[in-house]
Protein backbone atom coordinates (compact mmCIF):
# COMPACT_ATOMS: atom_id res chain seq x y z
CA UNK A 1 -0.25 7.67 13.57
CA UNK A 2 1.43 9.77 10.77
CA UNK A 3 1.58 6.42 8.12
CA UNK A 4 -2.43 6.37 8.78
CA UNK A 5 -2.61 10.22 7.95
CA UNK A 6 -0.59 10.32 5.19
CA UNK A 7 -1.71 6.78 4.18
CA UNK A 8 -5.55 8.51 4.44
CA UNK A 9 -4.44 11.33 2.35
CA UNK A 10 -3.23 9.29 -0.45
CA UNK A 11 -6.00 7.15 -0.41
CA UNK A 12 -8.31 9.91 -0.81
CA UNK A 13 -6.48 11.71 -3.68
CA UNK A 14 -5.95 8.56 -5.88
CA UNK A 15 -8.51 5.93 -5.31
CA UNK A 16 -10.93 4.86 -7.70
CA UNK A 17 -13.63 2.42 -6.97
CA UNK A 18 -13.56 -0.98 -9.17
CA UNK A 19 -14.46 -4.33 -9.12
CA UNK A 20 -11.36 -5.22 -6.91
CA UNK A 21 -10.08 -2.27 -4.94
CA UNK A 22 -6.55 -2.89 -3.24
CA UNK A 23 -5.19 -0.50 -0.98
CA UNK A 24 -1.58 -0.88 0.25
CA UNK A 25 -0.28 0.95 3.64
CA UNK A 26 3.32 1.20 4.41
CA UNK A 27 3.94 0.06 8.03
CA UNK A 28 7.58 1.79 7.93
CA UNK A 29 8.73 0.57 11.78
CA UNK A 30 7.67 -2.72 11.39
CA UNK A 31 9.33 -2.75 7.65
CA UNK A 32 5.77 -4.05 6.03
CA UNK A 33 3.12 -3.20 3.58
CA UNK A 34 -0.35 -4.00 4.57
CA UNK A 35 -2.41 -4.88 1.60
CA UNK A 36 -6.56 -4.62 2.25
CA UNK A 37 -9.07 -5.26 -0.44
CA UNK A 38 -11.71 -2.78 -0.19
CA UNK A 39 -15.21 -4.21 0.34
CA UNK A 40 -17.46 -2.02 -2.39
CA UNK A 41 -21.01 -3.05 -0.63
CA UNK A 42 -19.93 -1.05 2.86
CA UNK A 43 -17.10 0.22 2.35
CA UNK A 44 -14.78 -1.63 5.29
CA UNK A 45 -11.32 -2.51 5.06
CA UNK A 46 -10.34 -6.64 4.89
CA UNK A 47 -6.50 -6.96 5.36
CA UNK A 48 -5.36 -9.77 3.21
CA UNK A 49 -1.18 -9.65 3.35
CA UNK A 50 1.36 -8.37 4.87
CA UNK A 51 4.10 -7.86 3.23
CA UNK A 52 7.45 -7.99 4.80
CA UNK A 53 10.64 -5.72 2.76
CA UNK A 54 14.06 -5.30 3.69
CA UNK A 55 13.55 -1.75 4.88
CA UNK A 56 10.91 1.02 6.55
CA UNK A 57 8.92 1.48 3.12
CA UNK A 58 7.90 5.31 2.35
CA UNK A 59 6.39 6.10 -0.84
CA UNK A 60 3.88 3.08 -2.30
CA UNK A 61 2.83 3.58 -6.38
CA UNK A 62 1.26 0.85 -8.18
CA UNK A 63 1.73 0.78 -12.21
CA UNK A 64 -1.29 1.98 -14.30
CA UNK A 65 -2.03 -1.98 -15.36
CA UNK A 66 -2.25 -2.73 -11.40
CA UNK A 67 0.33 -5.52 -12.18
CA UNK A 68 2.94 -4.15 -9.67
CA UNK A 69 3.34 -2.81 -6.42
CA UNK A 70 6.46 -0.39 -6.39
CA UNK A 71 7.77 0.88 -2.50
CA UNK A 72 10.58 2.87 -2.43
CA UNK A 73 13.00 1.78 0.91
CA UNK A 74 14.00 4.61 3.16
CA UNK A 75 16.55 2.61 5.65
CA UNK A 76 18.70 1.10 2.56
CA UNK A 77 18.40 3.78 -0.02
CA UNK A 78 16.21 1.07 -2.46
CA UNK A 79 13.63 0.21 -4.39
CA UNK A 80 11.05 -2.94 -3.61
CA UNK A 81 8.99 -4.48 -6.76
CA UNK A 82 6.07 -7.05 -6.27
CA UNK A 83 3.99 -8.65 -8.51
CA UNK A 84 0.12 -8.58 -7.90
C-alpha cells in the first residue's frame, strides 16, 4: 500500500501528458518495476513489463530524453540502468 501512495504522489507531481505516457512503479518486495503506458483517451492504466532487478527498487527517475529508466537499489546499496 505505501509504493501505491508514494508511487501516486510522484505521479501527480511530475507527469506530463504526451503522445506516449510511461509510468514506472517500483514493486520493492517483489524486487520489480511495473511499467504501464498511460491510455490518453480515458485515462486507464495498461501494464506492459515487468521488470525484474537485483534488489527492492526505491527511488525511479527517468532522464529528460526519456531514453533511460534509472532505479536506485535499496537491498544492495546500487544503482539499476535500463534502456527504453
Amino acid at each position: 500500500m505505501r509504493w501505491l501512495l508514494s508511487f501516486l504522489l510522484f505521479a501527480s507531481c511530475t507527469m506530463t501528458l504526451r503522445a506516449d505516457t510511461f509510468i514506472y512503479a517500483s514493486m520493492a518486495p517483489e524486487k520489480k518495476i511495473q511499467a504501464y503506458r498511460l491510455n490518453p483517451k480515458d485515462g486507464s492504466l495498461i501494464a506492459i513489463d515487468a521488470i525484474a532487478v537485483e534488489g527492492g527498487p526505491v527511488s525511479l527517475c527517468v532522464d529528460p530524453d526519456g531514453k533511460f529508466l534509472f532505479a536506485s537499489l535499496r537491498t544492495i546499496d546500487s544503482l539499476a540502468r535500463r534502456a527504453s
